[in-house]
PDB file of N, CA and C in Angstrom:
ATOM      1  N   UNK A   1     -30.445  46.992   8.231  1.00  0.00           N
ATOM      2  CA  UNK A   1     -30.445  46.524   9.614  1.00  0.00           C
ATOM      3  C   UNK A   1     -29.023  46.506  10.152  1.00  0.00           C
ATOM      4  N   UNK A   2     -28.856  47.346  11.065  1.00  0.00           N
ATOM      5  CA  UNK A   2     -27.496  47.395  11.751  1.00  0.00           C
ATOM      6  C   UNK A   2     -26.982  45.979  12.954  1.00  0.00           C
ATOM      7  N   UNK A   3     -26.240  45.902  12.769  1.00  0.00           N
ATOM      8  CA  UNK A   3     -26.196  44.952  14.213  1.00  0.00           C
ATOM      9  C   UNK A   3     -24.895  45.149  15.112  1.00  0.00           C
ATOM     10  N   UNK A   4     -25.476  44.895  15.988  1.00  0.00           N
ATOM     11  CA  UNK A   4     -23.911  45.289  17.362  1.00  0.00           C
ATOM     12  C   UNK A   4     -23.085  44.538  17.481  1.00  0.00           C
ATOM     13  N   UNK A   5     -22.359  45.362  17.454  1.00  0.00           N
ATOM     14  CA  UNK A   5     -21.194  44.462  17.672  1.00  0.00           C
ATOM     15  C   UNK A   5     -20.804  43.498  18.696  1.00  0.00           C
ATOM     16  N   UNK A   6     -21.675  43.450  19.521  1.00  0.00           N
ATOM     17  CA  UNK A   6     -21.740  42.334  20.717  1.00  0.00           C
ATOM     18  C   UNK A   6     -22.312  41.452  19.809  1.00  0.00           C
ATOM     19  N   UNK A   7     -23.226  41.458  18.521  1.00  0.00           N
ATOM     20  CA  UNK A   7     -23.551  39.868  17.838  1.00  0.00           C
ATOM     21  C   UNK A   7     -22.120  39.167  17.072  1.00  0.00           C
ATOM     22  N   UNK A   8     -20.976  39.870  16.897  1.00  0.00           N
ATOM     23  CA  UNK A   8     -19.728  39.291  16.481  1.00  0.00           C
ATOM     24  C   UNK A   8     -19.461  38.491  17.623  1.00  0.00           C
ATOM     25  N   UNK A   9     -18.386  37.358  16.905  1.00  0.00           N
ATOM     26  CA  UNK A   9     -17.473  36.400  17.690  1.00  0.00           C
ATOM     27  C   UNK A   9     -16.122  36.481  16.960  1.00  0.00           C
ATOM     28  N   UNK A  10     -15.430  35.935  17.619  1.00  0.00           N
ATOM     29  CA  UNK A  10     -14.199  35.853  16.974  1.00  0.00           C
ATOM     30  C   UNK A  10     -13.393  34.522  17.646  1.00  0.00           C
ATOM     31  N   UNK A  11     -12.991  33.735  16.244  1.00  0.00           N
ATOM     32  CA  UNK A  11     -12.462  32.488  16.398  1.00  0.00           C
ATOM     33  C   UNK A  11     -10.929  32.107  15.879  1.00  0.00           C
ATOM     34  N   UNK A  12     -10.546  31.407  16.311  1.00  0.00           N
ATOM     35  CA  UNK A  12      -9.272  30.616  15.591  1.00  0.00           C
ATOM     36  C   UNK A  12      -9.832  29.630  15.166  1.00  0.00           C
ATOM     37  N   UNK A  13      -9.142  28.942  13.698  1.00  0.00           N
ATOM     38  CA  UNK A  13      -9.419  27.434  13.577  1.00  0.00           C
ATOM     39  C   UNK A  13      -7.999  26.696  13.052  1.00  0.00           C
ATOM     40  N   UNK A  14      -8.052  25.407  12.817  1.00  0.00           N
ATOM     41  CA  UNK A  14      -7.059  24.390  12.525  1.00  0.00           C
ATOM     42  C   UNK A  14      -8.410  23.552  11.274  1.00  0.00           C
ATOM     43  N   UNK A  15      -7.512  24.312   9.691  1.00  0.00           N
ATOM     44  CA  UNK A  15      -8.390  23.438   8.880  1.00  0.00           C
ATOM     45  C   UNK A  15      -7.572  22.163   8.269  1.00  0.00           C
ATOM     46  N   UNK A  16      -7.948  21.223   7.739  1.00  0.00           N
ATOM     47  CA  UNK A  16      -7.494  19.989   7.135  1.00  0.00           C
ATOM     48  C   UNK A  16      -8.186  19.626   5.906  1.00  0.00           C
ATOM     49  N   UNK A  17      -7.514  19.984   4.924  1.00  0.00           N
ATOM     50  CA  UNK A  17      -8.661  20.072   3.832  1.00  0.00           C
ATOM     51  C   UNK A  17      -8.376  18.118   3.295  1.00  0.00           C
ATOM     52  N   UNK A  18      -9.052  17.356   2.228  1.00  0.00           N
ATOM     53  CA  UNK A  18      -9.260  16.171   2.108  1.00  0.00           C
ATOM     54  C   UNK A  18      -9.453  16.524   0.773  1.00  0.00           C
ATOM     55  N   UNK A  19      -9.667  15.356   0.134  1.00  0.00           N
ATOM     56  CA  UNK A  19     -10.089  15.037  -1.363  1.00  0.00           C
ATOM     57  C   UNK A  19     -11.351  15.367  -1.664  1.00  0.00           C
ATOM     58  N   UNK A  20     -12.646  15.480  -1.103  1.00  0.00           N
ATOM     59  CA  UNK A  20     -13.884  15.828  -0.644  1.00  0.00           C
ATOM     60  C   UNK A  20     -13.576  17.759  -0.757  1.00  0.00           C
ATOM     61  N   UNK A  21     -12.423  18.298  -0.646  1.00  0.00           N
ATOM     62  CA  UNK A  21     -12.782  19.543  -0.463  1.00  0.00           C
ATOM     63  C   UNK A  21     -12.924  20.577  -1.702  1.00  0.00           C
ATOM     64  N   UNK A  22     -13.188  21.901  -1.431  1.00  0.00           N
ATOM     65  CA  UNK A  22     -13.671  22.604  -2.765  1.00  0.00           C
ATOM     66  C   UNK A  22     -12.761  22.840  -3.583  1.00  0.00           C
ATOM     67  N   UNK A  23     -11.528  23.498  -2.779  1.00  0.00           N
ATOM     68  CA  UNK A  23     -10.061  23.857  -3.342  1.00  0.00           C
ATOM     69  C   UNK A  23      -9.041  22.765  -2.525  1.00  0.00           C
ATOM     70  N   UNK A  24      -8.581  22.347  -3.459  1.00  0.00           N
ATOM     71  CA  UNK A  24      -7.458  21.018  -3.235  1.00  0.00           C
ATOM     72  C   UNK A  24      -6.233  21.654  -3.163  1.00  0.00           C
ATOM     73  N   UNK A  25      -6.029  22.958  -2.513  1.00  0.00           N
ATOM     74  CA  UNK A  25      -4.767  23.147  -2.581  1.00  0.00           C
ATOM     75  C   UNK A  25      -4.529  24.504  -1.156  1.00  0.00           C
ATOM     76  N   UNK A  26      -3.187  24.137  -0.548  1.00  0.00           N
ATOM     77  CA  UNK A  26      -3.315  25.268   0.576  1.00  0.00           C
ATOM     78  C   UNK A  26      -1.570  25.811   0.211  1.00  0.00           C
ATOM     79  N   UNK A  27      -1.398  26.621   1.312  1.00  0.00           N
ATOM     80  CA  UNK A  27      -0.075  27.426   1.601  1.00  0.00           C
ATOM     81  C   UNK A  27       1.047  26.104   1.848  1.00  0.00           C
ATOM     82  N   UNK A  28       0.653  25.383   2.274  1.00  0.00           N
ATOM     83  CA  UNK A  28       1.717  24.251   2.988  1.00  0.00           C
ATOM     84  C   UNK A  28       1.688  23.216   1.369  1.00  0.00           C
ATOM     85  N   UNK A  29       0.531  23.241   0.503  1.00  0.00           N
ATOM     86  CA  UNK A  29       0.559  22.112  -0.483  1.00  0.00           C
ATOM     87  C   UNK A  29       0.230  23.124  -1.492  1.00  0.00           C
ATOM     88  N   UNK A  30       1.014  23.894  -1.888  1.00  0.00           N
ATOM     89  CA  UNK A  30       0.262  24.313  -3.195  1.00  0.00           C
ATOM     90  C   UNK A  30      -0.164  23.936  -4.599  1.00  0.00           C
ATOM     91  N   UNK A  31       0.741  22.314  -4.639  1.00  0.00           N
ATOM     92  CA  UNK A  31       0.001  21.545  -5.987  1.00  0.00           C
ATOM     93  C   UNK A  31      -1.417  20.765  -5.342  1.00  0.00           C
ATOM     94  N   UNK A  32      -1.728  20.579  -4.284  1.00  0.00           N
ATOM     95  CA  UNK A  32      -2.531  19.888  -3.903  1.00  0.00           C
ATOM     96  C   UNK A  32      -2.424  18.308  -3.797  1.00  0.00           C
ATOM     97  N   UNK A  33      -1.127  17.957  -3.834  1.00  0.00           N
ATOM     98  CA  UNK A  33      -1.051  16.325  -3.626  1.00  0.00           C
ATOM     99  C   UNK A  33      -1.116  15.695  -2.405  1.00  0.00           C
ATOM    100  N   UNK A  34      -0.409  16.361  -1.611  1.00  0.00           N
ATOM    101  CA  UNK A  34      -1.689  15.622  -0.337  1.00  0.00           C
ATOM    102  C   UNK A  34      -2.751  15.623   0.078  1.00  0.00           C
ATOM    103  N   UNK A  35      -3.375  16.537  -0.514  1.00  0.00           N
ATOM    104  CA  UNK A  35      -4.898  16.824  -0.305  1.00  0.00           C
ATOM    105  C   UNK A  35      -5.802  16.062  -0.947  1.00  0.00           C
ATOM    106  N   UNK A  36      -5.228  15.897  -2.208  1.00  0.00           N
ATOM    107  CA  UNK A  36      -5.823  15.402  -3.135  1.00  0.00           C
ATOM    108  C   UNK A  36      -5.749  13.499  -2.707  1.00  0.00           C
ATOM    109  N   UNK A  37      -4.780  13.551  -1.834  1.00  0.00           N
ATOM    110  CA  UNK A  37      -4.845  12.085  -1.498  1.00  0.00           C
ATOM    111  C   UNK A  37      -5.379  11.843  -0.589  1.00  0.00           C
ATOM    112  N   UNK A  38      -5.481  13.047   0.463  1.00  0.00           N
ATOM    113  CA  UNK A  38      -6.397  12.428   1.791  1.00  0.00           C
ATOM    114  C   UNK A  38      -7.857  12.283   1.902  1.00  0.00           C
ATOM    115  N   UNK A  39      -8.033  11.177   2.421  1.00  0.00           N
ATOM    116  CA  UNK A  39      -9.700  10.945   2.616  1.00  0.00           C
ATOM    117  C   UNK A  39      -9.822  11.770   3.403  1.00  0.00           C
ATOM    118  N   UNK A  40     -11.598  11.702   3.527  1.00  0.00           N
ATOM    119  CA  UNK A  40     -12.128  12.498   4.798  1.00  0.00           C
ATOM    120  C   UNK A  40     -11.661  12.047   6.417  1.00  0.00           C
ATOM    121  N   UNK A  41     -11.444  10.579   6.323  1.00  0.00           N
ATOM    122  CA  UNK A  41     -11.495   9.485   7.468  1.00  0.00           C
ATOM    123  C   UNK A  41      -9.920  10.377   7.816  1.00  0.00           C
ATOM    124  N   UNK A  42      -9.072  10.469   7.015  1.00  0.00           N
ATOM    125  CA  UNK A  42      -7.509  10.469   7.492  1.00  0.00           C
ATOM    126  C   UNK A  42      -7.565  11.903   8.165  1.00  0.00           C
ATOM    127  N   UNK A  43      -8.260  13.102   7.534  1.00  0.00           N
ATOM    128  CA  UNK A  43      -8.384  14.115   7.727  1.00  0.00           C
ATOM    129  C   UNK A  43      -8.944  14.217   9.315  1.00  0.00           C
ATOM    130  N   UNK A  44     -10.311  13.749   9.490  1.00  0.00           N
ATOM    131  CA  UNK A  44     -10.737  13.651  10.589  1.00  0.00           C
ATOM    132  C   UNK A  44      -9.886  12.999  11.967  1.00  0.00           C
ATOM    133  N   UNK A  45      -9.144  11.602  11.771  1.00  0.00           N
ATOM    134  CA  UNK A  45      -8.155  11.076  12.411  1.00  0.00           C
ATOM    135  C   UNK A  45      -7.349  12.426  12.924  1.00  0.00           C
ATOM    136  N   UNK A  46      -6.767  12.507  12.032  1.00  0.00           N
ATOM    137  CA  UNK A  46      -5.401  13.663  12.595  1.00  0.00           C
ATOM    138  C   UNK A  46      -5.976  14.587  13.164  1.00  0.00           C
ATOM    139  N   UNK A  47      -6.713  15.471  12.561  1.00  0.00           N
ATOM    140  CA  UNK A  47      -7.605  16.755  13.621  1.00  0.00           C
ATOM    141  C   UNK A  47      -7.985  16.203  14.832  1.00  0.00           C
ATOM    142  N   UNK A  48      -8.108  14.844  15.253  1.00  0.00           N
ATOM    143  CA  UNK A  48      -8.890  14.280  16.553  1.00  0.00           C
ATOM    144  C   UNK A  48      -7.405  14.330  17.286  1.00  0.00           C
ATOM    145  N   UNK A  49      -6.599  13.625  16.520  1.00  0.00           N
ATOM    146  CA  UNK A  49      -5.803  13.780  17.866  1.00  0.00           C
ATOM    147  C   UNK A  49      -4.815  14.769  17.767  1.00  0.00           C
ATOM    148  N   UNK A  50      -4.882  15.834  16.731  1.00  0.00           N
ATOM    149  CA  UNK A  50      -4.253  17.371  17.378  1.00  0.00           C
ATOM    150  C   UNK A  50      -5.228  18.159  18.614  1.00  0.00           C
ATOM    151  N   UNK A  51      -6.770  17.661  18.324  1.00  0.00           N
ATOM    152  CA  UNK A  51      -7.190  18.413  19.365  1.00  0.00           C
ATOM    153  C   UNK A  51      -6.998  17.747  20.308  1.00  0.00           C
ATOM    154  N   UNK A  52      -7.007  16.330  21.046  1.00  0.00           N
ATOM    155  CA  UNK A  52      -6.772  15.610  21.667  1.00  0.00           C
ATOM    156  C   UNK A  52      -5.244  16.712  22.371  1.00  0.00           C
ATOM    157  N   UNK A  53      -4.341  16.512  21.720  1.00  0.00           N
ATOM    158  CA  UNK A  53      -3.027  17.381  22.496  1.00  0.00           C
ATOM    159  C   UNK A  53      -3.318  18.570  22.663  1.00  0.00           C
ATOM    160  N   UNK A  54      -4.139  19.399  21.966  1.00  0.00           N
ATOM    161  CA  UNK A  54      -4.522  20.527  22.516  1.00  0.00           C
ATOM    162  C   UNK A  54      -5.325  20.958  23.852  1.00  0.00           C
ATOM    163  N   UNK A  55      -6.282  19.890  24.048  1.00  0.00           N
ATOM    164  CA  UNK A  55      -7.532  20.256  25.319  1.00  0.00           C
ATOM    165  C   UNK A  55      -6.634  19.224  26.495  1.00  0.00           C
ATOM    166  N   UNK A  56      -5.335  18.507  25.719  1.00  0.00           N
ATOM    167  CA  UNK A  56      -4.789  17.479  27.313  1.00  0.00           C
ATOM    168  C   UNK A  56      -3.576  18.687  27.400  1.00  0.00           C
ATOM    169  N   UNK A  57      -3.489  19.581  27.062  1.00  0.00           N
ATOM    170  CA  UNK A  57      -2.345  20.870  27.482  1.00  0.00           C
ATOM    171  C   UNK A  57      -0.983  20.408  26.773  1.00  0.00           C
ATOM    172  N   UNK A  58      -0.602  19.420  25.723  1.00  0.00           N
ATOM    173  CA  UNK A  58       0.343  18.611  25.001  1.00  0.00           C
ATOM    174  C   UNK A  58       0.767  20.256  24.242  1.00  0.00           C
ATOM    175  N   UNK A  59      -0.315  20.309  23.518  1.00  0.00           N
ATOM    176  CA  UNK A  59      -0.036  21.498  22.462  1.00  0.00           C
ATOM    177  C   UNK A  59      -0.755  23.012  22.789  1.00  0.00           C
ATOM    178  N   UNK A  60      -0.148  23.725  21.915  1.00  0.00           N
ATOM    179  CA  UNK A  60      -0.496  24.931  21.900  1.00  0.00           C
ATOM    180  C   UNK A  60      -1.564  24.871  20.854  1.00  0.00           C
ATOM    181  N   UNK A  61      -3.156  25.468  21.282  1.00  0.00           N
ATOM    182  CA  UNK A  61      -4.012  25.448  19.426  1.00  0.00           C
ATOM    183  C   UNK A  61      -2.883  26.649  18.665  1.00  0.00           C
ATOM    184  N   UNK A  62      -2.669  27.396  19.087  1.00  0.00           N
ATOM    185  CA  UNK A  62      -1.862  28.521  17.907  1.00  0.00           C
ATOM    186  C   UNK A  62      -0.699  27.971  17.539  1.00  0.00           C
ATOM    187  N   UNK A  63       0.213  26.799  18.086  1.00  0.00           N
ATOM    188  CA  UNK A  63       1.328  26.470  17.706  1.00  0.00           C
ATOM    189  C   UNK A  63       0.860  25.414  16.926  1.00  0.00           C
ATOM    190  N   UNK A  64      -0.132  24.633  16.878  1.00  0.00           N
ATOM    191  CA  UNK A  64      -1.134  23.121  16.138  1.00  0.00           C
ATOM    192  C   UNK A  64      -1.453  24.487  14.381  1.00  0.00           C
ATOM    193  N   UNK A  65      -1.878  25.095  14.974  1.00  0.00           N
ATOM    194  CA  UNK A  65      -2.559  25.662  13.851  1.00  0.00           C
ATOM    195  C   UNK A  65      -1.512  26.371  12.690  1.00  0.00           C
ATOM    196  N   UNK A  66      -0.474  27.217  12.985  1.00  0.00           N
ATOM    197  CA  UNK A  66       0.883  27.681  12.303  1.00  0.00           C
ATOM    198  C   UNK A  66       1.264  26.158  12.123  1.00  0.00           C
ATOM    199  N   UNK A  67       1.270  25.410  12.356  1.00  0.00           N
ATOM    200  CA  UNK A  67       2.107  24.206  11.801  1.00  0.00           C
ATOM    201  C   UNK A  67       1.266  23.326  10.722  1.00  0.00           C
ATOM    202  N   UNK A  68      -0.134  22.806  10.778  1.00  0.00           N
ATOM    203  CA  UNK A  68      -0.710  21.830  10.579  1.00  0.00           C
ATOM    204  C   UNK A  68      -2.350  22.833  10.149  1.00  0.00           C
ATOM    205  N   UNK A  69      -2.714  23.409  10.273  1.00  0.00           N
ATOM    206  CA  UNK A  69      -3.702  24.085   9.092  1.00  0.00           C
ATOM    207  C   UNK A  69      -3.374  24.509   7.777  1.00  0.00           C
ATOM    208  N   UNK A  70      -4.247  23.977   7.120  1.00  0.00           N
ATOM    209  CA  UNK A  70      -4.183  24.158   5.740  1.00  0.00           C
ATOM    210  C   UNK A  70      -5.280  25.649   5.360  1.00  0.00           C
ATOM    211  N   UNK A  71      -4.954  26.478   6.129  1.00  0.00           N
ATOM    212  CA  UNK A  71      -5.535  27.818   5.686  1.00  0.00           C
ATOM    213  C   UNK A  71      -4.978  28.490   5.672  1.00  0.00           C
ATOM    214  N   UNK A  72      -4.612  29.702   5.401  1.00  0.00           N
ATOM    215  CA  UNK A  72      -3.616  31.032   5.188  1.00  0.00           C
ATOM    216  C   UNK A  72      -4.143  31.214   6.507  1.00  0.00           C
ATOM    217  N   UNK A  73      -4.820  31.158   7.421  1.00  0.00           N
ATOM    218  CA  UNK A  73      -4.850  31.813   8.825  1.00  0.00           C
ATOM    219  C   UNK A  73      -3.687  31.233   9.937  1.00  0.00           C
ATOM    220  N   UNK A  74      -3.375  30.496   8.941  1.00  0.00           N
ATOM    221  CA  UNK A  74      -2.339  29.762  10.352  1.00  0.00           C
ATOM    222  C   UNK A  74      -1.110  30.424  10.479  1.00  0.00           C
ATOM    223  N   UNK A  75      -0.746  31.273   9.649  1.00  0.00           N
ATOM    224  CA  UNK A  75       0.680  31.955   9.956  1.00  0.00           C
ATOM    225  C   UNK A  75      -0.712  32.940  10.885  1.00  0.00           C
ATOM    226  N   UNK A  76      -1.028  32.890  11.475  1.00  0.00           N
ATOM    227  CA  UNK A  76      -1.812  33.938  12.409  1.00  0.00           C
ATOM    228  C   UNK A  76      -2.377  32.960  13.507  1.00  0.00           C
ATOM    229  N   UNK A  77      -1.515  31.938  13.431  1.00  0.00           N
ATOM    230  CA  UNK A  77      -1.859  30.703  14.824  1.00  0.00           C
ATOM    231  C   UNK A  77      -3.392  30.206  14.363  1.00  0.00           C
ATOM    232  N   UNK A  78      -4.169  30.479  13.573  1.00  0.00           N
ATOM    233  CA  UNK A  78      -5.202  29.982  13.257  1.00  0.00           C
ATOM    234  C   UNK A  78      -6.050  31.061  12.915  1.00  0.00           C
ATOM    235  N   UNK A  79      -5.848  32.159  13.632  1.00  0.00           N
ATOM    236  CA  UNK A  79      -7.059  33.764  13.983  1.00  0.00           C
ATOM    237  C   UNK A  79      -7.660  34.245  12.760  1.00  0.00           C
ATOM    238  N   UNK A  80      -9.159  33.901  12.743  1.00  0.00           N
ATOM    239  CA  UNK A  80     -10.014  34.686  11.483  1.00  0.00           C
ATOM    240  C   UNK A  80      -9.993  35.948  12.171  1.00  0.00           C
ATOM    241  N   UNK A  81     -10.160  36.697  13.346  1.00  0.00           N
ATOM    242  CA  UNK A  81     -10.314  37.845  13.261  1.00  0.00           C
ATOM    243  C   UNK A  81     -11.773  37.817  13.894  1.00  0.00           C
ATOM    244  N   UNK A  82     -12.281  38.698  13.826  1.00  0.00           N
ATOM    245  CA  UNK A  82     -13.678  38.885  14.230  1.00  0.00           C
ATOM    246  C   UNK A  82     -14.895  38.742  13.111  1.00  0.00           C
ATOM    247  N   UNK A  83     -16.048  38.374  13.259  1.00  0.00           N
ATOM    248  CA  UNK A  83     -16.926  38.409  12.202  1.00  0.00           C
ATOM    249  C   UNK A  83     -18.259  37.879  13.298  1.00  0.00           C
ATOM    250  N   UNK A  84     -19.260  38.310  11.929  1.00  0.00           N
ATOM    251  CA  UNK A  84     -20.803  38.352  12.244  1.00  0.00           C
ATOM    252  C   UNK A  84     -21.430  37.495  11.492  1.00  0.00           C
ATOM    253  N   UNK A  85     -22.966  37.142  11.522  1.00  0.00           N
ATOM    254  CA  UNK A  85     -23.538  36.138  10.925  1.00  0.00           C
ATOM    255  C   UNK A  85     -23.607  36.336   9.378  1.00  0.00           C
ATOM    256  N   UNK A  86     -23.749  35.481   9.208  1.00  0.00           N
ATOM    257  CA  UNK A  86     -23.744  35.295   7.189  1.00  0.00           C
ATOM    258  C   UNK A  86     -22.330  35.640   6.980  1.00  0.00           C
ATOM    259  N   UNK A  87     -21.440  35.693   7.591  1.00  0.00           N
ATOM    260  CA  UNK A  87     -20.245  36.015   6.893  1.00  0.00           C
ATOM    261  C   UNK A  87     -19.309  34.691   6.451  1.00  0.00           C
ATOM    262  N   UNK A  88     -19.444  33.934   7.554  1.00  0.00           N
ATOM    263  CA  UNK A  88     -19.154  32.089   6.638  1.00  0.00           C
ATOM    264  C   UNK A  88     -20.210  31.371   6.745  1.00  0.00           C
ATOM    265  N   UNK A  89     -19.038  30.045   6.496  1.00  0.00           N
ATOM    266  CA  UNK A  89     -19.869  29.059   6.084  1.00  0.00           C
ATOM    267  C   UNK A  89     -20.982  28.863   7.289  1.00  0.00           C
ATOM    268  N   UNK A  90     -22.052  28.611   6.732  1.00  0.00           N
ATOM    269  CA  UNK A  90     -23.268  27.948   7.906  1.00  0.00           C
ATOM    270  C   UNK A  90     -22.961  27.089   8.839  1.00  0.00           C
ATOM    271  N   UNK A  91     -22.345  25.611   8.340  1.00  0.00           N
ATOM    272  CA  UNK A  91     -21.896  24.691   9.920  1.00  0.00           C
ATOM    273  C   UNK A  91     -20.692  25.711  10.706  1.00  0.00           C
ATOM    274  N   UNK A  92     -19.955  26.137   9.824  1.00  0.00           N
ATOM    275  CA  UNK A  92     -18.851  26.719  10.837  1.00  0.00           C
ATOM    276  C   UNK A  92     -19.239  27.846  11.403  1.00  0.00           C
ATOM    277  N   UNK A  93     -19.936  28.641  11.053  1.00  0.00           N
ATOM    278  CA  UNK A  93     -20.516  29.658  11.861  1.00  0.00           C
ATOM    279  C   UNK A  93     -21.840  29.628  12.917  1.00  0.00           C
ATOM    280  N   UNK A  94     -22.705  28.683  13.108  1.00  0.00           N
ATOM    281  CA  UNK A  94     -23.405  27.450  13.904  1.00  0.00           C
ATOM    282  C   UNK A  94     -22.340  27.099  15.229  1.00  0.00           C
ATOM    283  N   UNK A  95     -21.394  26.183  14.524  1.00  0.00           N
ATOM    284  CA  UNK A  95     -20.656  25.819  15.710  1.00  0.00           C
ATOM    285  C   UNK A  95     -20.000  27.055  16.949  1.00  0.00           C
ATOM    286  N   UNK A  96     -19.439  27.956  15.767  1.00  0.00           N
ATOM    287  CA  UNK A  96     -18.813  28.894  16.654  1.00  0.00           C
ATOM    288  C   UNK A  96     -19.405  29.683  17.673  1.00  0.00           C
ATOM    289  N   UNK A  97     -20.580  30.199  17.432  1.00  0.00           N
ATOM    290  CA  UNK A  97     -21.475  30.467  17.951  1.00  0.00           C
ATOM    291  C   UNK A  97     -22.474  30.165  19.272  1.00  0.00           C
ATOM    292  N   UNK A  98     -22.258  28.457  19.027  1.00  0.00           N
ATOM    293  CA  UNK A  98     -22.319  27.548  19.842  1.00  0.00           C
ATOM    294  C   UNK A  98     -21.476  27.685  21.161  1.00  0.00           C
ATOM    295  N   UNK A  99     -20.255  27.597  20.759  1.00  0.00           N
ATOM    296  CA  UNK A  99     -19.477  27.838  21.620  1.00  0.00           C
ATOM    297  C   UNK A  99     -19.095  28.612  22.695  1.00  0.00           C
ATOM    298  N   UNK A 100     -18.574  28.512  24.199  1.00  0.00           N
ATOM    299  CA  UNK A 100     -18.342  29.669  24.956  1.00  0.00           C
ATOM    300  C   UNK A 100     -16.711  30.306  24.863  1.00  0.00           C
ATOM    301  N   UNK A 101     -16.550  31.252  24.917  1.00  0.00           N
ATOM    302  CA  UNK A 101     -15.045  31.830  24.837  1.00  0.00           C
ATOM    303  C   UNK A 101     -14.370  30.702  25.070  1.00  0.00           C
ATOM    304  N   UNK A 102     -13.342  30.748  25.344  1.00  0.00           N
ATOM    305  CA  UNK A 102     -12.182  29.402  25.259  1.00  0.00           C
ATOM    306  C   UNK A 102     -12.452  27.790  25.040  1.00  0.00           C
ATOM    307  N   UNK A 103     -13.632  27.867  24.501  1.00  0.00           N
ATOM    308  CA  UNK A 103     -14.074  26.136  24.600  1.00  0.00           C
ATOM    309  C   UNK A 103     -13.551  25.530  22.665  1.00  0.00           C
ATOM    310  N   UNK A 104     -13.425  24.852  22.523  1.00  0.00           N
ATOM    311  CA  UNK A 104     -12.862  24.087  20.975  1.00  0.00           C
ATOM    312  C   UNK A 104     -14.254  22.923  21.194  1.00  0.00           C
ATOM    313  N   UNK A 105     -14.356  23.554  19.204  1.00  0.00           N
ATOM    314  CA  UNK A 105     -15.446  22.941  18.988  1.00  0.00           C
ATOM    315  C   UNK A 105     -14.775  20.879  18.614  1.00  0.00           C
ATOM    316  N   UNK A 106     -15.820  20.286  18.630  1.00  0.00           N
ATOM    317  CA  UNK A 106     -15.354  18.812  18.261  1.00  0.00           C
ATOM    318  C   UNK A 106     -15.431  19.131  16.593  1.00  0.00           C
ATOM    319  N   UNK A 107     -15.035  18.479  15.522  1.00  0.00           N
ATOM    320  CA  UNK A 107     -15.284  18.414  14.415  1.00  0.00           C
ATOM    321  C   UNK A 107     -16.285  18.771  13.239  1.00  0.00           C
ATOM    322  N   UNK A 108     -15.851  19.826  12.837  1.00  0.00           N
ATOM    323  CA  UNK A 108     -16.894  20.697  12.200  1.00  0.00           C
ATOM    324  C   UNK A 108     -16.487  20.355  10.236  1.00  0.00           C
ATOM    325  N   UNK A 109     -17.196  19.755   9.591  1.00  0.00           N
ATOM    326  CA  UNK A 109     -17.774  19.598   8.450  1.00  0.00           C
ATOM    327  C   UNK A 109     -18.122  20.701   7.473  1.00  0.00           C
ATOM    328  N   UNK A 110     -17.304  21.570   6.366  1.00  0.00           N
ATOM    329  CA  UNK A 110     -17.331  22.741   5.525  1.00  0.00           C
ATOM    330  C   UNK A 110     -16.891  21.657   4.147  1.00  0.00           C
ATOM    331  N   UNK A 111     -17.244  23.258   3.119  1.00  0.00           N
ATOM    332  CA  UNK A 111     -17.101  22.400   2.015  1.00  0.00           C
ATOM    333  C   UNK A 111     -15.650  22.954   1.629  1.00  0.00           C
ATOM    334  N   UNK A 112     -14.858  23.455   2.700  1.00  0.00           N
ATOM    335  CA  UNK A 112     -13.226  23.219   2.793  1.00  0.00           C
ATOM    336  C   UNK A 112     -12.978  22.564   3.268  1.00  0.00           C
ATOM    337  N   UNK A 113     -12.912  21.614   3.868  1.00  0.00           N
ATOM    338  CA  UNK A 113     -12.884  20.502   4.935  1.00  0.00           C
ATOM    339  C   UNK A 113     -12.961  20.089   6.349  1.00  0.00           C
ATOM    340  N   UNK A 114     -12.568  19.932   7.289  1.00  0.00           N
ATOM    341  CA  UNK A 114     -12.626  19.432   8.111  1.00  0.00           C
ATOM    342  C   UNK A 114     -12.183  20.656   9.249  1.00  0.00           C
ATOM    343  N   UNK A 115     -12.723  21.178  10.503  1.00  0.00           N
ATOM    344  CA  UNK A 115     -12.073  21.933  11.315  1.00  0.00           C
ATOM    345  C   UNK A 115     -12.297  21.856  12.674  1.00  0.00           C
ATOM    346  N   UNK A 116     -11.745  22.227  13.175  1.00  0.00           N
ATOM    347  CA  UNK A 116     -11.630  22.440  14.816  1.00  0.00           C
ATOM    348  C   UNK A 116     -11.642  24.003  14.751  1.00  0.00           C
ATOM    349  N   UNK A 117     -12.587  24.341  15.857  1.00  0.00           N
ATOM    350  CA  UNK A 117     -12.804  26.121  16.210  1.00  0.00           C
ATOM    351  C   UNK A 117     -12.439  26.121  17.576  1.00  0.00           C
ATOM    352  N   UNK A 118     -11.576  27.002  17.563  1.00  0.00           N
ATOM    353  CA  UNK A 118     -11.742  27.901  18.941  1.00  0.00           C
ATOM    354  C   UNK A 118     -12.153  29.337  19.156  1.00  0.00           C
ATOM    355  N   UNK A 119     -13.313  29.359  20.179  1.00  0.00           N
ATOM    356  CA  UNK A 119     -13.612  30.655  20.228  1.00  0.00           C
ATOM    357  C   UNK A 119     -13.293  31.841  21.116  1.00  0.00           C
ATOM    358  N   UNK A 120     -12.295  32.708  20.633  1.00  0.00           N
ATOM    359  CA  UNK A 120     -11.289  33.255  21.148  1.00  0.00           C
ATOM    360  C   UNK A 120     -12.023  34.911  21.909  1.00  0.00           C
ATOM    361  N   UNK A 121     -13.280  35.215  21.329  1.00  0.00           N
ATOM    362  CA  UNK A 121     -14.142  36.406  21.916  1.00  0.00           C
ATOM    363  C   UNK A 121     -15.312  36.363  21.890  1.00  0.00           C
TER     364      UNK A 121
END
């Protein structure tokens, strides 16, 4: 089954991984000690109010995301690139989906942790 490429989206995100997550370790922590120390609660806190500066025009999401995501996408301001269904995770690919071009999702729940999406196409 082929599918068109009008069923792709393409997103940025800002992840925050927690003690709760699968891999305890990112580009910014590579032993994993802050990760390994943050709750979900602290994780969620901070993502609320980076997006908070992001949707009040405070921040840039691509300048939030190169600084403060814990994914290798953030030296890319956050940008997965383009993709289609089944290619991630289920809530995060749900939300994105959800979404209209430039809108940021509220707090999205993976078993990497914690994220904010923006949907960039």
């Amino acid at each position: 089954m082929s599918s068109s490429s009008s069923d792709k989206v393409r997103a940025s995100h800002i992840l925050i991984k927690h003690q709760g997550s699968r891999r305890k370790a990112s580009w910014k922590d590579p032993e994993g000690r802050i990760i390994s120390s943050t709750t979900r609660e602290a994780a969620v806190s901070q993502l609320k109010s980076l997006r908070d500066d992001i949707v009040s025009g405070k921040s840039k999401f691509e300048d939030v995301a190169s600084r403060y995501s814990d994914c290798s996408s953030a030296k890319r301001g956050g940008d997965l690139g383009s993709f289609g269904r089944n290619q991630m995770q289920k809530p995060f690919e749900d939300a994105t989906y959800a979404l209209k071009v430039g809108e940021i999702s509220e707090i999205v729940d993976t078993d990497s942790g914690v994220h904010i999406i923006l949907r960039t196409c």
